[in-house]
C-alpha atoms as a PDB file:
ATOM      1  CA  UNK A   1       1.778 141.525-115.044  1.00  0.00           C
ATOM      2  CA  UNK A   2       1.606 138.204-113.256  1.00  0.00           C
ATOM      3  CA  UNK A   3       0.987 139.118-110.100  1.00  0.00           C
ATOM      4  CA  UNK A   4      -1.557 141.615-111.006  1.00  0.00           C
ATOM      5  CA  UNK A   5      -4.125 139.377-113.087  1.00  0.00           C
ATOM      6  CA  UNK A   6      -3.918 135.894-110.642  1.00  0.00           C
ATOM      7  CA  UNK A   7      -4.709 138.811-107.839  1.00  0.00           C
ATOM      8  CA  UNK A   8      -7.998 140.066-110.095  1.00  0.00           C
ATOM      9  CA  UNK A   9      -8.573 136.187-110.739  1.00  0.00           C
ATOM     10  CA  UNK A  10      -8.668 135.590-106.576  1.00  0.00           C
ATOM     11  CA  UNK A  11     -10.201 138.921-105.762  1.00  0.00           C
ATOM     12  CA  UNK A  12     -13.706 138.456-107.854  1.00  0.00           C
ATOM     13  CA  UNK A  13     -14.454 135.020-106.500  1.00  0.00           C
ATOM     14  CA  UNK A  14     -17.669 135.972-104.534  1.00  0.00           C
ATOM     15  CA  UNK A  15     -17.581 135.936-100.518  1.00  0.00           C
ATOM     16  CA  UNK A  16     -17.258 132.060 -99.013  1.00  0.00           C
ATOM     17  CA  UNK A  17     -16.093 130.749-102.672  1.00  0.00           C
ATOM     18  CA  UNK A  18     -13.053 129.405-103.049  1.00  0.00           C
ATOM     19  CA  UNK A  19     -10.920 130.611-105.670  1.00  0.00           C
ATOM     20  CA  UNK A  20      -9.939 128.081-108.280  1.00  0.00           C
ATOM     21  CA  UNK A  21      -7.722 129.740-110.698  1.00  0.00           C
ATOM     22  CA  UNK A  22      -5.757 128.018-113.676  1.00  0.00           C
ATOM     23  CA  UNK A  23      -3.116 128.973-115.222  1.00  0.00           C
ATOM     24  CA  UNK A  24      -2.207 127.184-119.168  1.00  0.00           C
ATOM     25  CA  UNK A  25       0.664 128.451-120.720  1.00  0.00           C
ATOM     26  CA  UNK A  26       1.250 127.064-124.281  1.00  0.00           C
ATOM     27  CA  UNK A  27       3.219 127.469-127.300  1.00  0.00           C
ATOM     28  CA  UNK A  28       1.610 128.389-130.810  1.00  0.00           C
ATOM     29  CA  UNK A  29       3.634 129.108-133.683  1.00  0.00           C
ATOM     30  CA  UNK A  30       5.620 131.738-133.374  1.00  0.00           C
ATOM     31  CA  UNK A  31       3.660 132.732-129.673  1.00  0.00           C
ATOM     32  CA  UNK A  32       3.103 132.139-126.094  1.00  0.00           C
ATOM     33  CA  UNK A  33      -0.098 131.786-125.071  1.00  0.00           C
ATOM     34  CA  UNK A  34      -0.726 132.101-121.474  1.00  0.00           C
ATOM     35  CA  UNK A  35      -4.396 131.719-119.915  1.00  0.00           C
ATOM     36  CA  UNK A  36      -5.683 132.790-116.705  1.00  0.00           C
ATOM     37  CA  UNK A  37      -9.196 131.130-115.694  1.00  0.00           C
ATOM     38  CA  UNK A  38     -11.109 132.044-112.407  1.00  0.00           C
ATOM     39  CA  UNK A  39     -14.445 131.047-110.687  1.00  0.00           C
ATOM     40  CA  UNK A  40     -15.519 134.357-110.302  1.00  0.00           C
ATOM     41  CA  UNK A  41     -18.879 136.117-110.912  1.00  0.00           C
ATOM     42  CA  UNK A  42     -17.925 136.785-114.571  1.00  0.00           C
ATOM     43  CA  UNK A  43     -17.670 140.817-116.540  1.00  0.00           C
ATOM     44  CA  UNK A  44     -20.646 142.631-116.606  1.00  0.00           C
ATOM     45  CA  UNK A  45     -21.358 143.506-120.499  1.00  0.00           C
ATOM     46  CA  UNK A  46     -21.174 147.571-119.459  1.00  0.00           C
ATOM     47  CA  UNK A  47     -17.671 147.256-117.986  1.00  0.00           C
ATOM     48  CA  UNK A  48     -16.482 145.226-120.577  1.00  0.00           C
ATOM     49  CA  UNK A  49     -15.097 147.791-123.042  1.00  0.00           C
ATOM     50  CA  UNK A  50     -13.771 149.807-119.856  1.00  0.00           C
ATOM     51  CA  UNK A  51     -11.535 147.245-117.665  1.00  0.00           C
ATOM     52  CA  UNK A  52      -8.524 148.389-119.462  1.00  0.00           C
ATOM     53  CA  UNK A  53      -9.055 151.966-119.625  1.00  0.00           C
ATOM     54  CA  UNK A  54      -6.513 153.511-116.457  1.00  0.00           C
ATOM     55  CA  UNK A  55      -8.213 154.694-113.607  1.00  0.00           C
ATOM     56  CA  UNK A  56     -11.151 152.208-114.086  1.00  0.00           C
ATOM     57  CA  UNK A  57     -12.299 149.919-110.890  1.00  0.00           C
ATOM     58  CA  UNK A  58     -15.395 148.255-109.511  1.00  0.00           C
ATOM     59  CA  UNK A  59     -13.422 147.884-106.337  1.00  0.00           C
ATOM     60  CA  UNK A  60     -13.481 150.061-103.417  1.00  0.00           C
ATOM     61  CA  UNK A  61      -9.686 150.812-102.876  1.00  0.00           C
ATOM     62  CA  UNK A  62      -8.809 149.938-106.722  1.00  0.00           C
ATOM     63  CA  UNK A  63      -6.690 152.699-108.603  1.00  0.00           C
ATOM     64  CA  UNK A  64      -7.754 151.254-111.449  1.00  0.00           C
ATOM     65  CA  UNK A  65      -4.680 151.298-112.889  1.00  0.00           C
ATOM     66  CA  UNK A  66      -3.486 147.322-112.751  1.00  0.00           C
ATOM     67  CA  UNK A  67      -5.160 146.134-116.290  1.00  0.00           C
ATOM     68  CA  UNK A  68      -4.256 149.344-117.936  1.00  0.00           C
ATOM     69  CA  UNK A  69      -0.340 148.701-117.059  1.00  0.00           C
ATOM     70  CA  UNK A  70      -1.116 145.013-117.888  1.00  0.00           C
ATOM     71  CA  UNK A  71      -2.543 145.895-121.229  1.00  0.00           C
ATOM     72  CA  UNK A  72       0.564 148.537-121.994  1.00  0.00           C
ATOM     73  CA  UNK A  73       2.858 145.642-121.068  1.00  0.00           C
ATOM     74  CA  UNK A  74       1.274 143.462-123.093  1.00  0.00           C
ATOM     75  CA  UNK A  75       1.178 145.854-126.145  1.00  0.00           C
ATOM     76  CA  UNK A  76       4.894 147.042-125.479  1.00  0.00           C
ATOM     77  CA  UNK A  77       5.781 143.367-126.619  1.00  0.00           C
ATOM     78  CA  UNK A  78       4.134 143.745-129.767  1.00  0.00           C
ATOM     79  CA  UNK A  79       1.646 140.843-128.119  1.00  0.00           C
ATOM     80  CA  UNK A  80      -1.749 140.619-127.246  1.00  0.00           C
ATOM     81  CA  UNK A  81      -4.536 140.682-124.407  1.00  0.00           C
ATOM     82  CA  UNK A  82      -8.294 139.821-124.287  1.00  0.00           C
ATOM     83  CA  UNK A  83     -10.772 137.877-122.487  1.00  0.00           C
ATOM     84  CA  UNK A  84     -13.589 135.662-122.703  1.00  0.00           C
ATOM     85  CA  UNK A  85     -16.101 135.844-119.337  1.00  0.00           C
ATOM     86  CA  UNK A  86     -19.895 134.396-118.589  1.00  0.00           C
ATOM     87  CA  UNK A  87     -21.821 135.923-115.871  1.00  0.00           C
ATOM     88  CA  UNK A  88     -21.998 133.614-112.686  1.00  0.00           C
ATOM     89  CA  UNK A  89     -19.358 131.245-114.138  1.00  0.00           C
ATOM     90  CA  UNK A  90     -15.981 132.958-114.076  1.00  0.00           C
ATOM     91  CA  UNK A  91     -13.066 135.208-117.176  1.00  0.00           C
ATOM     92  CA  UNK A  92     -10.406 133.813-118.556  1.00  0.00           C
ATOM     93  CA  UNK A  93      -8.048 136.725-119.896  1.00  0.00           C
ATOM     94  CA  UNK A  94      -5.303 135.543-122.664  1.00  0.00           C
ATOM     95  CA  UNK A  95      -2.045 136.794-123.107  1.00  0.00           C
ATOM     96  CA  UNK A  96      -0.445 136.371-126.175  1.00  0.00           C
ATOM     97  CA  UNK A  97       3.074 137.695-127.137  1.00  0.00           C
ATOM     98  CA  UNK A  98       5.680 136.551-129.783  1.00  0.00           C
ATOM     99  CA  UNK A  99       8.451 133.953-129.329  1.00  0.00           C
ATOM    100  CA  UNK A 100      12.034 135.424-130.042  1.00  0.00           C
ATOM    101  CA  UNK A 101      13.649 133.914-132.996  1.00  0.00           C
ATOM    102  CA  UNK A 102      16.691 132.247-132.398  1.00  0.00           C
ATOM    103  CA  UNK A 103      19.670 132.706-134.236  1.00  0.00           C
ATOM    104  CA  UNK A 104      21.154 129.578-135.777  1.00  0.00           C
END
């Protein structure tokens, strides 16, 4: 899940950029909030409800498949994934998913 968003994050920094990505993890409540920022050109508004549908890509040799198994990860932990982009500024996608309880 990881690997396959910081590789999105590097991969749509436009040519002769270079890629700042940061990563925030936090705790709220009863979740983990982890957020991955880029520099890169930002979501066009028509792909926006698409990018986690599988077989979806903008990329040449993309299968499309990496933010649909990110998204069914994400949604197998009963947690949560979105994003917030500008054009020309850069996306940060969240991932939220619940704490365990521990037992006392």
């Amino acid at each position: 899940m990881l690997n396959n968003l910081i590789s999105n994050a590097i991969e749509c920094v436009r040519t002769g950029e270079t890629p700042l990505i940061t990563i925030i993890l936090e705790k709220r409540k009863e979740h983990a909030l982890l957020s991955i920022t880029d520099n890169g050109s930002g979501i066009p508004e028509k792909q926006q409800s698409q990018i986690f549908e599988p077989n979806f890509t903008t990329k040449s040799s993309g299968t499309g498949l990496g933010l649909a198994m990110v998204k069914r990860i994400i949604d197998d932990l009963n947690g949560d994934l979105y994003f917030t982009t500008e054009l020309g500024i850069g996306t940060t996608f969240y991932v939220s998913i619940p704490l365990l309880k521990q037992k006392v």
